[in-house]
Protein backbone atom coordinates (compact mmCIF):
# COMPACT_ATOMS: atom_id res chain seq x y z
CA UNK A 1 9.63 7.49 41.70
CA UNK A 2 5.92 6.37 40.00
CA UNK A 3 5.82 2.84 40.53
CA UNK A 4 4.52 1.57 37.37
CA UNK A 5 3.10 4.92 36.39
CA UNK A 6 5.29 7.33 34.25
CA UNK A 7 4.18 10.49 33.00
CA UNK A 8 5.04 12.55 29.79
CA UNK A 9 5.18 16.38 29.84
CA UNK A 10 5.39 19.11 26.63
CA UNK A 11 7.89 21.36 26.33
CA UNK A 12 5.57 24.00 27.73
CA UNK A 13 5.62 21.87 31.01
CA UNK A 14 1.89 20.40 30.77
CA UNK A 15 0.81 16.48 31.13
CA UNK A 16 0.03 15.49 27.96
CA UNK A 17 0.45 11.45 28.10
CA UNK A 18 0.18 8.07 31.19
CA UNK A 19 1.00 4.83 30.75
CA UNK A 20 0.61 2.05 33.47
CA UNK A 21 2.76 -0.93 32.41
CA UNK A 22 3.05 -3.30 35.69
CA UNK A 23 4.45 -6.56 35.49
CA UNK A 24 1.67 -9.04 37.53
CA UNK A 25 -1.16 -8.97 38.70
CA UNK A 26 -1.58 -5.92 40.95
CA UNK A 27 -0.10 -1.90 39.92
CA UNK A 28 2.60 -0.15 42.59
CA UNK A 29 1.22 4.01 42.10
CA UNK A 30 2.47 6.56 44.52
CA UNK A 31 1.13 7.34 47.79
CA UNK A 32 2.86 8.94 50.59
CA UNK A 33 6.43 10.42 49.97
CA UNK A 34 8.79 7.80 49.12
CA UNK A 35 5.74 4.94 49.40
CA UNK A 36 3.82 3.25 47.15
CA UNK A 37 0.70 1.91 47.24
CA UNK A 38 -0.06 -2.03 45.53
CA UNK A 39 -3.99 -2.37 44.12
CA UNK A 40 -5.13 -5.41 42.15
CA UNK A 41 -5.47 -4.79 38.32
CA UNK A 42 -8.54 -5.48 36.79
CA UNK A 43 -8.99 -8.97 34.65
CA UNK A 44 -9.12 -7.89 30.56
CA UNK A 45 -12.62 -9.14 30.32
CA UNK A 46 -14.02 -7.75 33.65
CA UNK A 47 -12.07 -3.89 32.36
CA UNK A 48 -14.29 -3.79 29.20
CA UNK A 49 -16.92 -5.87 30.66
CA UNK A 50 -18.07 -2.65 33.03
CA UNK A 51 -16.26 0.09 29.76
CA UNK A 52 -18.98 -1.08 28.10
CA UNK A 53 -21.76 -1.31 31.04
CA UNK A 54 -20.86 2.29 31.80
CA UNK A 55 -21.32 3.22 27.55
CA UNK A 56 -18.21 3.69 26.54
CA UNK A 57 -17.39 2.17 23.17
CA UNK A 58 -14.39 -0.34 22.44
CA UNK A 59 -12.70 -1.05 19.37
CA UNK A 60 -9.80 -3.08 18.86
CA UNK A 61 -7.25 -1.88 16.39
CA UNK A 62 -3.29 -2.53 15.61
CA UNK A 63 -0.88 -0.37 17.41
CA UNK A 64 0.34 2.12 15.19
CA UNK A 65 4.11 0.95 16.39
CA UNK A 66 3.60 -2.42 16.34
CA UNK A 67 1.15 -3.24 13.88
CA UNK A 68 1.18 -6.83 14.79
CA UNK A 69 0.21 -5.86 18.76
CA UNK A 70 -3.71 -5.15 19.13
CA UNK A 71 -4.99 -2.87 21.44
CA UNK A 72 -8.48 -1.89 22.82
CA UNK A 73 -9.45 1.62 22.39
CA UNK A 74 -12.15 3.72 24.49
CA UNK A 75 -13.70 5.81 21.74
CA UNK A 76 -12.82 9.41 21.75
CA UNK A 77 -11.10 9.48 25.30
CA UNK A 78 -7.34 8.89 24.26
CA UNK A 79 -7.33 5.53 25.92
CA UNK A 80 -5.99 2.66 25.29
CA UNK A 81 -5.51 -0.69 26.51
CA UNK A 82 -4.37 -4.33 25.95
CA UNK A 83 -3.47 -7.60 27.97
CA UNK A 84 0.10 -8.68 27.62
CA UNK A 85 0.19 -12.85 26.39
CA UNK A 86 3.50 -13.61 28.07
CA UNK A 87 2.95 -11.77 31.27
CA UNK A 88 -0.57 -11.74 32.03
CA UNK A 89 -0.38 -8.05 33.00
CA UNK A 90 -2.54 -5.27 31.84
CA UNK A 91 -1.34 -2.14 29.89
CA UNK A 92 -2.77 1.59 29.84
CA UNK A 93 -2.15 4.41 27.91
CA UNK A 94 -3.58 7.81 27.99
CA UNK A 95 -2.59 10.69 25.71
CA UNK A 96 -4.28 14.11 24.96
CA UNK A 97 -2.68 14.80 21.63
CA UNK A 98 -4.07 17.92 21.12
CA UNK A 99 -2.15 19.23 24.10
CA UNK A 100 1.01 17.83 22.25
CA UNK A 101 0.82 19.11 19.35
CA UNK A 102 -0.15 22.29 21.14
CA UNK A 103 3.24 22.50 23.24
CA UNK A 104 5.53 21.59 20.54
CA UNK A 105 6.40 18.10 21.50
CA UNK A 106 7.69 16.51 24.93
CA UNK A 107 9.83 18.20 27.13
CA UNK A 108 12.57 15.25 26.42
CA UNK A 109 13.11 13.18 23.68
């Protein structure tokens, strides 16, 4: 229905978390009903190349599921981000924790 984007709601029916996983080179989001639209992803070094242009700071830390898996972090935005080895394809996560904790949780799960 998203194309590579999904979407997490609380319990209390608010947006509390996005993730773009695409497989490739390029990120399928929705457009028009029932189409998507296909827009190149940034290359890992250009994405916090102009992060960090633009102030933000990165950090790199271990995923807290995968310890082993590294991820870049925007500071204090809820962002984070990381290239995939095998596929080449770039992963983002946002999540307003607050919001979740708020709610009581996701709606399912």
């Amino acid at each position: 229905m998203y194309g590579d984007l999904e979407l997490g709601f609380t319990k209390k029916g608010r947006l509390w978390y996005l993730q773009i996983e695409p497989v490739g080179t390029s990120v399928s989001l929705p457009a028009d009903p029932g189409e998507h639209v296909h827009e190149p992803l940034p290359a890992f070094p250009d994405l916090v190349a102009s992060l960090t242009e633009a102030g933000y700071r990165i950090t790199e830390e271990p995923h807290p599921y995968d310890p082993e898996v590294v991820w870049s972090r925007v500071a204090r935005s809820g962002m984070e981000f990381r290239q995939d080895p095998d596929q080449g394809s770039l992963s983002i996560h946002l999540s307003a924790m607050d919001i979740y904790r708020q709610d009581n949780g996701p709606a399912f799960g």
